[in-house]
PDB file of N, CA and C in Angstrom:
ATOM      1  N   UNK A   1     124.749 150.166 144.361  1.00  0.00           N
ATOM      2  CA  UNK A   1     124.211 151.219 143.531  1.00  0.00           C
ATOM      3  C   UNK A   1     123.688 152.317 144.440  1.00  0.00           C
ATOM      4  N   UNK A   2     123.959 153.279 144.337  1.00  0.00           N
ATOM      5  CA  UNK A   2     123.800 154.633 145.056  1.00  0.00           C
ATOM      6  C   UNK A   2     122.052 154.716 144.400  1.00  0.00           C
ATOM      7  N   UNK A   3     121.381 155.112 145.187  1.00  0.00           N
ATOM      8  CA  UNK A   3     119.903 155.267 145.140  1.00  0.00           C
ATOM      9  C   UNK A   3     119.531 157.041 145.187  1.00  0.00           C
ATOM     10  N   UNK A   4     119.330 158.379 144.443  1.00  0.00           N
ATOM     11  CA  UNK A   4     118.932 159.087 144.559  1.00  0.00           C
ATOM     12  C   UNK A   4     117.783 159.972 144.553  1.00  0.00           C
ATOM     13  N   UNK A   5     117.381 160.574 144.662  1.00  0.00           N
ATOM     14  CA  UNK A   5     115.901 161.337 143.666  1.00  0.00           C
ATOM     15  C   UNK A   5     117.359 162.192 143.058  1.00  0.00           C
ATOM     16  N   UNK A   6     115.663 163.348 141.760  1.00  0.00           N
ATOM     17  CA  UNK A   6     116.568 164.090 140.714  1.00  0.00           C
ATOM     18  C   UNK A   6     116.687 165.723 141.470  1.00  0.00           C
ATOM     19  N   UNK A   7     115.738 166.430 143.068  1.00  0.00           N
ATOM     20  CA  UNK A   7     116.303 167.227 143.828  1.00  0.00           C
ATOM     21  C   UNK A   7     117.754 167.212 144.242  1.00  0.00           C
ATOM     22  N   UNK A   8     117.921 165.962 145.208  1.00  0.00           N
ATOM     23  CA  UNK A   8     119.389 165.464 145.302  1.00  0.00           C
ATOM     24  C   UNK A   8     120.130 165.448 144.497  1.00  0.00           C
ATOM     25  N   UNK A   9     120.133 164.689 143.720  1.00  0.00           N
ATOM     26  CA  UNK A   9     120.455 164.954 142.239  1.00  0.00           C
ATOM     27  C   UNK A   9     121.281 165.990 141.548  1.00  0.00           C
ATOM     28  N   UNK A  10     120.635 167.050 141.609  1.00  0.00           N
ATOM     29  CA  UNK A  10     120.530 168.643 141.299  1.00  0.00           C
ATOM     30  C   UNK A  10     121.590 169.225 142.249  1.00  0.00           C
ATOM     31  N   UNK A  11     121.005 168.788 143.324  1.00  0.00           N
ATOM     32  CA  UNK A  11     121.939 169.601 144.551  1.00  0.00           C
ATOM     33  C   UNK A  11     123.547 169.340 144.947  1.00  0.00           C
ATOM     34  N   UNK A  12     123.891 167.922 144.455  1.00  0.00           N
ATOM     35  CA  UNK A  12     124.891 167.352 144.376  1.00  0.00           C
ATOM     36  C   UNK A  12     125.847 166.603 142.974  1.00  0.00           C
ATOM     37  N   UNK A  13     125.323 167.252 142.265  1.00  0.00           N
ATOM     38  CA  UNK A  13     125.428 166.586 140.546  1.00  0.00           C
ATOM     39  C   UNK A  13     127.148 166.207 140.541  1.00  0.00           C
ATOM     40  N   UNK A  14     127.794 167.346 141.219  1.00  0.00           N
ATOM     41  CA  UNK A  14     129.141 166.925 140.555  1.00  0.00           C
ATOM     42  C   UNK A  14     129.819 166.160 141.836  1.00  0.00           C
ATOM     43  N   UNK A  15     129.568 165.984 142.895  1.00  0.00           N
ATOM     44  CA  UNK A  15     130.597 164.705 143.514  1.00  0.00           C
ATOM     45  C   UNK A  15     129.478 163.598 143.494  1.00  0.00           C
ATOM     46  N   UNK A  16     128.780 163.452 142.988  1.00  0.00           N
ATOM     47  CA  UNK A  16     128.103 162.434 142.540  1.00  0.00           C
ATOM     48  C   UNK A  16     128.660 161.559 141.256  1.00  0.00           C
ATOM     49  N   UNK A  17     128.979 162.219 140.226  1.00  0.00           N
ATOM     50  CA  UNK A  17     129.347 162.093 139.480  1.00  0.00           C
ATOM     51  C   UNK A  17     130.785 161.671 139.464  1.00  0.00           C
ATOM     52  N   UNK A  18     131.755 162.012 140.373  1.00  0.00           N
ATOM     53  CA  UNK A  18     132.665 162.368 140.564  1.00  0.00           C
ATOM     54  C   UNK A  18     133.092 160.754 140.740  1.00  0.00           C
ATOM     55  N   UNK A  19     131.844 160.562 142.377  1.00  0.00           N
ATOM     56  CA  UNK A  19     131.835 159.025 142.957  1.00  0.00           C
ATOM     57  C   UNK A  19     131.763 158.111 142.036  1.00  0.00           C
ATOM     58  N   UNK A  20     130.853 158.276 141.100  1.00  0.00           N
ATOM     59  CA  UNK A  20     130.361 156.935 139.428  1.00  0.00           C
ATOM     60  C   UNK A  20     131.942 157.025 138.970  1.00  0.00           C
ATOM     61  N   UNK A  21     132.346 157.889 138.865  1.00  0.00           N
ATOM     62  CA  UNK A  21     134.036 157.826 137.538  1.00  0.00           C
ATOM     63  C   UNK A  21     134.905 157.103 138.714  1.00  0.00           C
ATOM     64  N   UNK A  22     134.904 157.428 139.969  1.00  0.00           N
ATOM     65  CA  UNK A  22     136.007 156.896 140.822  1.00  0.00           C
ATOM     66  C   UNK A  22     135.813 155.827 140.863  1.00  0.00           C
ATOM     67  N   UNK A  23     134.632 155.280 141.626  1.00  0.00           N
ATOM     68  CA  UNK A  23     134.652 153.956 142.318  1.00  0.00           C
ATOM     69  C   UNK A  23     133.468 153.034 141.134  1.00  0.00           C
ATOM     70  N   UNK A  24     133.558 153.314 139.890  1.00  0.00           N
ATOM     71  CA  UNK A  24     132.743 152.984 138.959  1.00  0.00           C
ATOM     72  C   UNK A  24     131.384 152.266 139.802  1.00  0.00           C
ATOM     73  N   UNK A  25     130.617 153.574 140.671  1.00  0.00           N
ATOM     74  CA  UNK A  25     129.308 153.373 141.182  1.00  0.00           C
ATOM     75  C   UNK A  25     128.334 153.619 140.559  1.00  0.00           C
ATOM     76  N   UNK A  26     127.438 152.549 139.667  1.00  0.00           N
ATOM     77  CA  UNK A  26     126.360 153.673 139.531  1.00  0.00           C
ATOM     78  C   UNK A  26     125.406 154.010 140.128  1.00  0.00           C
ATOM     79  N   UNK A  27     124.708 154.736 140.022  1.00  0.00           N
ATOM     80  CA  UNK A  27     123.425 155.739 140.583  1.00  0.00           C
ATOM     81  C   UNK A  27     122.160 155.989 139.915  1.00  0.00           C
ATOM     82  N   UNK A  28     121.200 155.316 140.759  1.00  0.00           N
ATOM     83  CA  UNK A  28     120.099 154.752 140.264  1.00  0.00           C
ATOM     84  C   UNK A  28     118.922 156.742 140.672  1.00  0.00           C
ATOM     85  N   UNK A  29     118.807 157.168 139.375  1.00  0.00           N
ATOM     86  CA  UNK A  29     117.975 158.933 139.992  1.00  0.00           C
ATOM     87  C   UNK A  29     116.535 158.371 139.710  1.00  0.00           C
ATOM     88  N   UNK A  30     115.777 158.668 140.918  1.00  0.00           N
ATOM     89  CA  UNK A  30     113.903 158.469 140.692  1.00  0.00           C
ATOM     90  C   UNK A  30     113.558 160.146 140.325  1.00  0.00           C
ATOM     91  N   UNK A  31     112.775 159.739 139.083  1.00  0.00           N
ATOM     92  CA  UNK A  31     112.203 161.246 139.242  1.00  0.00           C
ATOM     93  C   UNK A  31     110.478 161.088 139.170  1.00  0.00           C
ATOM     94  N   UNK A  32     109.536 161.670 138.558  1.00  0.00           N
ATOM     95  CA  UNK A  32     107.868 161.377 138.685  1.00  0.00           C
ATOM     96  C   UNK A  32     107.983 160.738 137.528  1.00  0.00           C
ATOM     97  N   UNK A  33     108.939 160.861 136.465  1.00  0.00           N
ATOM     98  CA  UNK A  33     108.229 159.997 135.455  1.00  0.00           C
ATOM     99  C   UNK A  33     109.016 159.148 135.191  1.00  0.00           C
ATOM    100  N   UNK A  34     109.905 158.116 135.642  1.00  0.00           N
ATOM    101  CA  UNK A  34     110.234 157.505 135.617  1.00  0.00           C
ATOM    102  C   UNK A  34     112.124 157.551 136.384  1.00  0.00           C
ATOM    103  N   UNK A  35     112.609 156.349 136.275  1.00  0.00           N
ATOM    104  CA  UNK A  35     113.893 155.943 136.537  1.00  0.00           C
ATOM    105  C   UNK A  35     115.624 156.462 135.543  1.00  0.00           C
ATOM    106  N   UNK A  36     116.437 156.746 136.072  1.00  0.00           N
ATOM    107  CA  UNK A  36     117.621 156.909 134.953  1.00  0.00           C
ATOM    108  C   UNK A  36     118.557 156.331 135.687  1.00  0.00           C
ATOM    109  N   UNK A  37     119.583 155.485 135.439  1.00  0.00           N
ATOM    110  CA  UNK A  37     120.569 155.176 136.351  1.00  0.00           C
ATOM    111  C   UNK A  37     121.953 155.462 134.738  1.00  0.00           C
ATOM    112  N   UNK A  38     122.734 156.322 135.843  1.00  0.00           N
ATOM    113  CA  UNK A  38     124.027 156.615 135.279  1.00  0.00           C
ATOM    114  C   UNK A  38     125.150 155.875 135.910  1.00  0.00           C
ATOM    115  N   UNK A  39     126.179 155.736 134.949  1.00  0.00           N
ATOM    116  CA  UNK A  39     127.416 154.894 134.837  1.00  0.00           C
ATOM    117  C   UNK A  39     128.490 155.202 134.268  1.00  0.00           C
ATOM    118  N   UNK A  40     129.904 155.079 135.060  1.00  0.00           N
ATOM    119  CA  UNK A  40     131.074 155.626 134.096  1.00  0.00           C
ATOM    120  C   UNK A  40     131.278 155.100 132.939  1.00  0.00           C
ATOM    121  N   UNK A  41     131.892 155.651 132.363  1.00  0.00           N
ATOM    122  CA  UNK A  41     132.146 155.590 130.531  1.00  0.00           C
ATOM    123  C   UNK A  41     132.931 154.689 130.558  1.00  0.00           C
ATOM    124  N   UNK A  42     133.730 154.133 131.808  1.00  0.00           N
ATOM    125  CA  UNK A  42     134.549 152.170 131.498  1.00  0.00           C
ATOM    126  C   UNK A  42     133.420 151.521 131.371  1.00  0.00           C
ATOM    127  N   UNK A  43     132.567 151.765 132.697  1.00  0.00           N
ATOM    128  CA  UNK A  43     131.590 150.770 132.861  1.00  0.00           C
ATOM    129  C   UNK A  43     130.600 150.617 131.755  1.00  0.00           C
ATOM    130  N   UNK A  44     130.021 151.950 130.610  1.00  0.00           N
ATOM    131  CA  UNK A  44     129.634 151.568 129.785  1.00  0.00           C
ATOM    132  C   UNK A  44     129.936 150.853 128.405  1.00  0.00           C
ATOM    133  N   UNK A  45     131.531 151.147 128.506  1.00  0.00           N
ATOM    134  CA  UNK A  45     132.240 150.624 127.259  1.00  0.00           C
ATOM    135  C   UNK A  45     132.765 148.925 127.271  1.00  0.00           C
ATOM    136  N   UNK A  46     132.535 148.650 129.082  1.00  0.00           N
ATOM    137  CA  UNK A  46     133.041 147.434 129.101  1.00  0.00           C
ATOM    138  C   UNK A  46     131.380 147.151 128.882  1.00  0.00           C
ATOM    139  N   UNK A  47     130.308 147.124 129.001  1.00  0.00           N
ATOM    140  CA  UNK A  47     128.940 146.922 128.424  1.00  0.00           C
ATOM    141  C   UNK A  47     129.073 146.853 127.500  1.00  0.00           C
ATOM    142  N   UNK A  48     129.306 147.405 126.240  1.00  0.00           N
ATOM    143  CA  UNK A  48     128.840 147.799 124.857  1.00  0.00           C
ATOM    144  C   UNK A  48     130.097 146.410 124.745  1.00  0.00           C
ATOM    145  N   UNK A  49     131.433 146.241 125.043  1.00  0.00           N
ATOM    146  CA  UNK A  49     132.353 145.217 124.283  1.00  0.00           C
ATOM    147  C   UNK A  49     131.745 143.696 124.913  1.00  0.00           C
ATOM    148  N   UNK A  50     131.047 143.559 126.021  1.00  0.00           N
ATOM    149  CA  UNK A  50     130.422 142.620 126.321  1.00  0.00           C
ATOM    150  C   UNK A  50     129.121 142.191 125.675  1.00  0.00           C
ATOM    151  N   UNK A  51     128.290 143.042 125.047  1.00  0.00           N
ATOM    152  CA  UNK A  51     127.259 142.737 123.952  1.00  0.00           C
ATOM    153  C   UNK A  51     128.046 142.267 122.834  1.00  0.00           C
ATOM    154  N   UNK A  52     128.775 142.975 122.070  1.00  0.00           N
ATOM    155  CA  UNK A  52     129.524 142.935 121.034  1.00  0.00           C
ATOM    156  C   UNK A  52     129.843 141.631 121.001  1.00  0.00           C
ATOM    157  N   UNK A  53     130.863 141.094 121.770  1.00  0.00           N
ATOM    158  CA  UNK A  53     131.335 139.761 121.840  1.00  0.00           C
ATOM    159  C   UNK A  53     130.252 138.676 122.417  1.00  0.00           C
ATOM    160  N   UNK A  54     129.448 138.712 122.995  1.00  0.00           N
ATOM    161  CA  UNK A  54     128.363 137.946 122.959  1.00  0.00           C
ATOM    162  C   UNK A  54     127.218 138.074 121.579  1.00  0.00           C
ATOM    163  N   UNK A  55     127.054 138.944 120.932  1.00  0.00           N
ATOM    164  CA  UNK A  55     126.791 138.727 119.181  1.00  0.00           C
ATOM    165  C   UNK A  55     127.584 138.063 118.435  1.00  0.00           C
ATOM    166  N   UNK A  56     128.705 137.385 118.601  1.00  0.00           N
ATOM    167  CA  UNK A  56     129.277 136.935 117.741  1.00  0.00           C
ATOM    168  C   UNK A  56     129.657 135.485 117.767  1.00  0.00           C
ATOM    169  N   UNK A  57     128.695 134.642 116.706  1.00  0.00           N
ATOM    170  CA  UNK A  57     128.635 133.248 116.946  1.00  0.00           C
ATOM    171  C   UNK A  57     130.105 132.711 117.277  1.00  0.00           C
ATOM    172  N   UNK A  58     129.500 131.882 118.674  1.00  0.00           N
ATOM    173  CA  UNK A  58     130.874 131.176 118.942  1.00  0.00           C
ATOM    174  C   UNK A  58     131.636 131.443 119.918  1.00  0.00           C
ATOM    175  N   UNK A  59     131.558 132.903 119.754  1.00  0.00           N
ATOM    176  CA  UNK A  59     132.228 133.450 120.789  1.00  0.00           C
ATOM    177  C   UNK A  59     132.381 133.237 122.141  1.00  0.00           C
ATOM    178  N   UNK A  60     131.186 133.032 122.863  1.00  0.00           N
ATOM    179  CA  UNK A  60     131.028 132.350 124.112  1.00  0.00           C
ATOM    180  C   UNK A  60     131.741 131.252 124.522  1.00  0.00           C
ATOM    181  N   UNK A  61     131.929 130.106 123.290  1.00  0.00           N
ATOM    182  CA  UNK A  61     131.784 129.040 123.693  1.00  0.00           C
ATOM    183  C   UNK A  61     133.546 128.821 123.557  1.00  0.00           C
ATOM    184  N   UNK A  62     134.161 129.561 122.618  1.00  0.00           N
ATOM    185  CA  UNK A  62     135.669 129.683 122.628  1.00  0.00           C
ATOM    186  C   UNK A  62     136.185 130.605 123.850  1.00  0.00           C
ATOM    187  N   UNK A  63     135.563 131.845 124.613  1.00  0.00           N
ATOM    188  CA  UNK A  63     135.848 132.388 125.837  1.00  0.00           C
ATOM    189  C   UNK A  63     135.632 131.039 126.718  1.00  0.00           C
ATOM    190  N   UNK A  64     134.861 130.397 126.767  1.00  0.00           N
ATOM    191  CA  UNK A  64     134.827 129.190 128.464  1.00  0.00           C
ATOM    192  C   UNK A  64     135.684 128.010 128.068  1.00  0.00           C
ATOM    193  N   UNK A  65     136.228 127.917 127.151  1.00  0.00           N
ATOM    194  CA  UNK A  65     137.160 126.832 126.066  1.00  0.00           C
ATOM    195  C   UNK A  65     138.459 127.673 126.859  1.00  0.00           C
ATOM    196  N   UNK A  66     138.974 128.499 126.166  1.00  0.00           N
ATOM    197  CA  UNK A  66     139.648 129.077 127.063  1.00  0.00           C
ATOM    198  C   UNK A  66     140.377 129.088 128.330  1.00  0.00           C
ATOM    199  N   UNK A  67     139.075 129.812 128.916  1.00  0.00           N
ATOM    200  CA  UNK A  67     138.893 129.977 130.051  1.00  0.00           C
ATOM    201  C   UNK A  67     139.992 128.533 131.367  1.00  0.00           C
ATOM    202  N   UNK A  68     138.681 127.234 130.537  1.00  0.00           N
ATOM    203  CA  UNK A  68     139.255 126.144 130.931  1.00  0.00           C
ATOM    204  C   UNK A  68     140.363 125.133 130.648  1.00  0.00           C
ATOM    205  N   UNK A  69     141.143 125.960 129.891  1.00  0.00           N
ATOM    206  CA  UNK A  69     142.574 125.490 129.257  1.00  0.00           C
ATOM    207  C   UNK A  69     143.546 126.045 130.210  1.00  0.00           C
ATOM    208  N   UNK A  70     144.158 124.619 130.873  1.00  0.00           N
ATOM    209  CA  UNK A  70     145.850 125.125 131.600  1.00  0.00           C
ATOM    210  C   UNK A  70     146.508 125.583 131.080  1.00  0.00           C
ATOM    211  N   UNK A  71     147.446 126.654 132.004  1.00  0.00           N
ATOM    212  CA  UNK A  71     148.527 127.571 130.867  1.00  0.00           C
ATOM    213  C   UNK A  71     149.232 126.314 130.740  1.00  0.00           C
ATOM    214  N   UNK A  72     149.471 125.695 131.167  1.00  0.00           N
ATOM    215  CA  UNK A  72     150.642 124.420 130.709  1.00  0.00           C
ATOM    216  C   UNK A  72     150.189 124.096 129.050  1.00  0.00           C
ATOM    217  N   UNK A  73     149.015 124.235 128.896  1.00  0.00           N
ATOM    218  CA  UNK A  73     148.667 123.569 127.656  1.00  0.00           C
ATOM    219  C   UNK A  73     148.427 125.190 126.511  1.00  0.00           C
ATOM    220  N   UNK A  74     148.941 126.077 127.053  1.00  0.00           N
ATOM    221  CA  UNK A  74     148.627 127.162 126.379  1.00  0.00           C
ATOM    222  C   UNK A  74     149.728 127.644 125.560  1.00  0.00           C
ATOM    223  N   UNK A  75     150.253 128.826 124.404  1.00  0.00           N
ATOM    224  CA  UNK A  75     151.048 129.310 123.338  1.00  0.00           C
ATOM    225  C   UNK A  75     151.773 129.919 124.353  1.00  0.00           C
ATOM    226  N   UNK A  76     153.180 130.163 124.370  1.00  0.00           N
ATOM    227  CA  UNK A  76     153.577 131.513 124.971  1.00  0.00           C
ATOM    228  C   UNK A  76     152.994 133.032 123.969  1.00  0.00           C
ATOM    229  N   UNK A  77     152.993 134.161 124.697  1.00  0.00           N
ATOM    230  CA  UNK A  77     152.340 135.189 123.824  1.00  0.00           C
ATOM    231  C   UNK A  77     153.389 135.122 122.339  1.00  0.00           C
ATOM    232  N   UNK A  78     154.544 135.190 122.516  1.00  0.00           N
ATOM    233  CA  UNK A  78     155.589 135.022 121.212  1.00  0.00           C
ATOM    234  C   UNK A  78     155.566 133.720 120.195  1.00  0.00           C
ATOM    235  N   UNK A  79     154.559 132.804 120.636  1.00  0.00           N
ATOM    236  CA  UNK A  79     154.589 131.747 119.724  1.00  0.00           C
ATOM    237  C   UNK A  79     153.514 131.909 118.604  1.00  0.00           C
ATOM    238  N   UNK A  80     152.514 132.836 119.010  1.00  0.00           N
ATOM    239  CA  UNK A  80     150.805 133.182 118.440  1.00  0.00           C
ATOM    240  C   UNK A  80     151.057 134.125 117.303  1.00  0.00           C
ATOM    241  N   UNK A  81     150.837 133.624 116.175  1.00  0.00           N
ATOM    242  CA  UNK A  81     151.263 134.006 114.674  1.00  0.00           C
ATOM    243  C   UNK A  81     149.188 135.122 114.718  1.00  0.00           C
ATOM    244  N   UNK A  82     149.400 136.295 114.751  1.00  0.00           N
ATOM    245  CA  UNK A  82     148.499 137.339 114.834  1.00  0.00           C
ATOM    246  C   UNK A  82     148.327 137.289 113.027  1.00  0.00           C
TER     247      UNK A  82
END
């Protein structure tokens, strides 16, 4: 995580920004009244679908179910009636 104040901040806003979208870094800005840390819009959307699916009973426990199933024992994608 890139560590800034909000002078720096100011002075460098857009390859800062630039760095968070590329290398999905975020950047932690100190200012006097407190902290903001910014993040690219994958990194927040893969956040928001990772809450999402952790709200939803079960869900967890069928992702590590999963998870721990050999493809030997798995559907081909063309066999899985959607």
């Amino acid at each position: 995580m890139l560590n800034t104040n909000i002078t720096n901040f100011r002075k460098n806003i857009f390859g800062i920004l630039e760095q968070t979208i590329k290398y999905n870094e975020p950047v932690n800005i100190s200012t006097k009244a407190g902290n903001a840390v910014i993040i690219s819009e994958e990194d927040y959307n893969g956040l928001m679908e990772t809450l999402y699916l952790s709200s939803v009973p079960g869900m967890k426990e069928k992702i590590v179910e999963g998870l721990n199933t050999p493809l030997a024992e798995c559907l081909p994608e063309d066999a899985v009636q959607w």
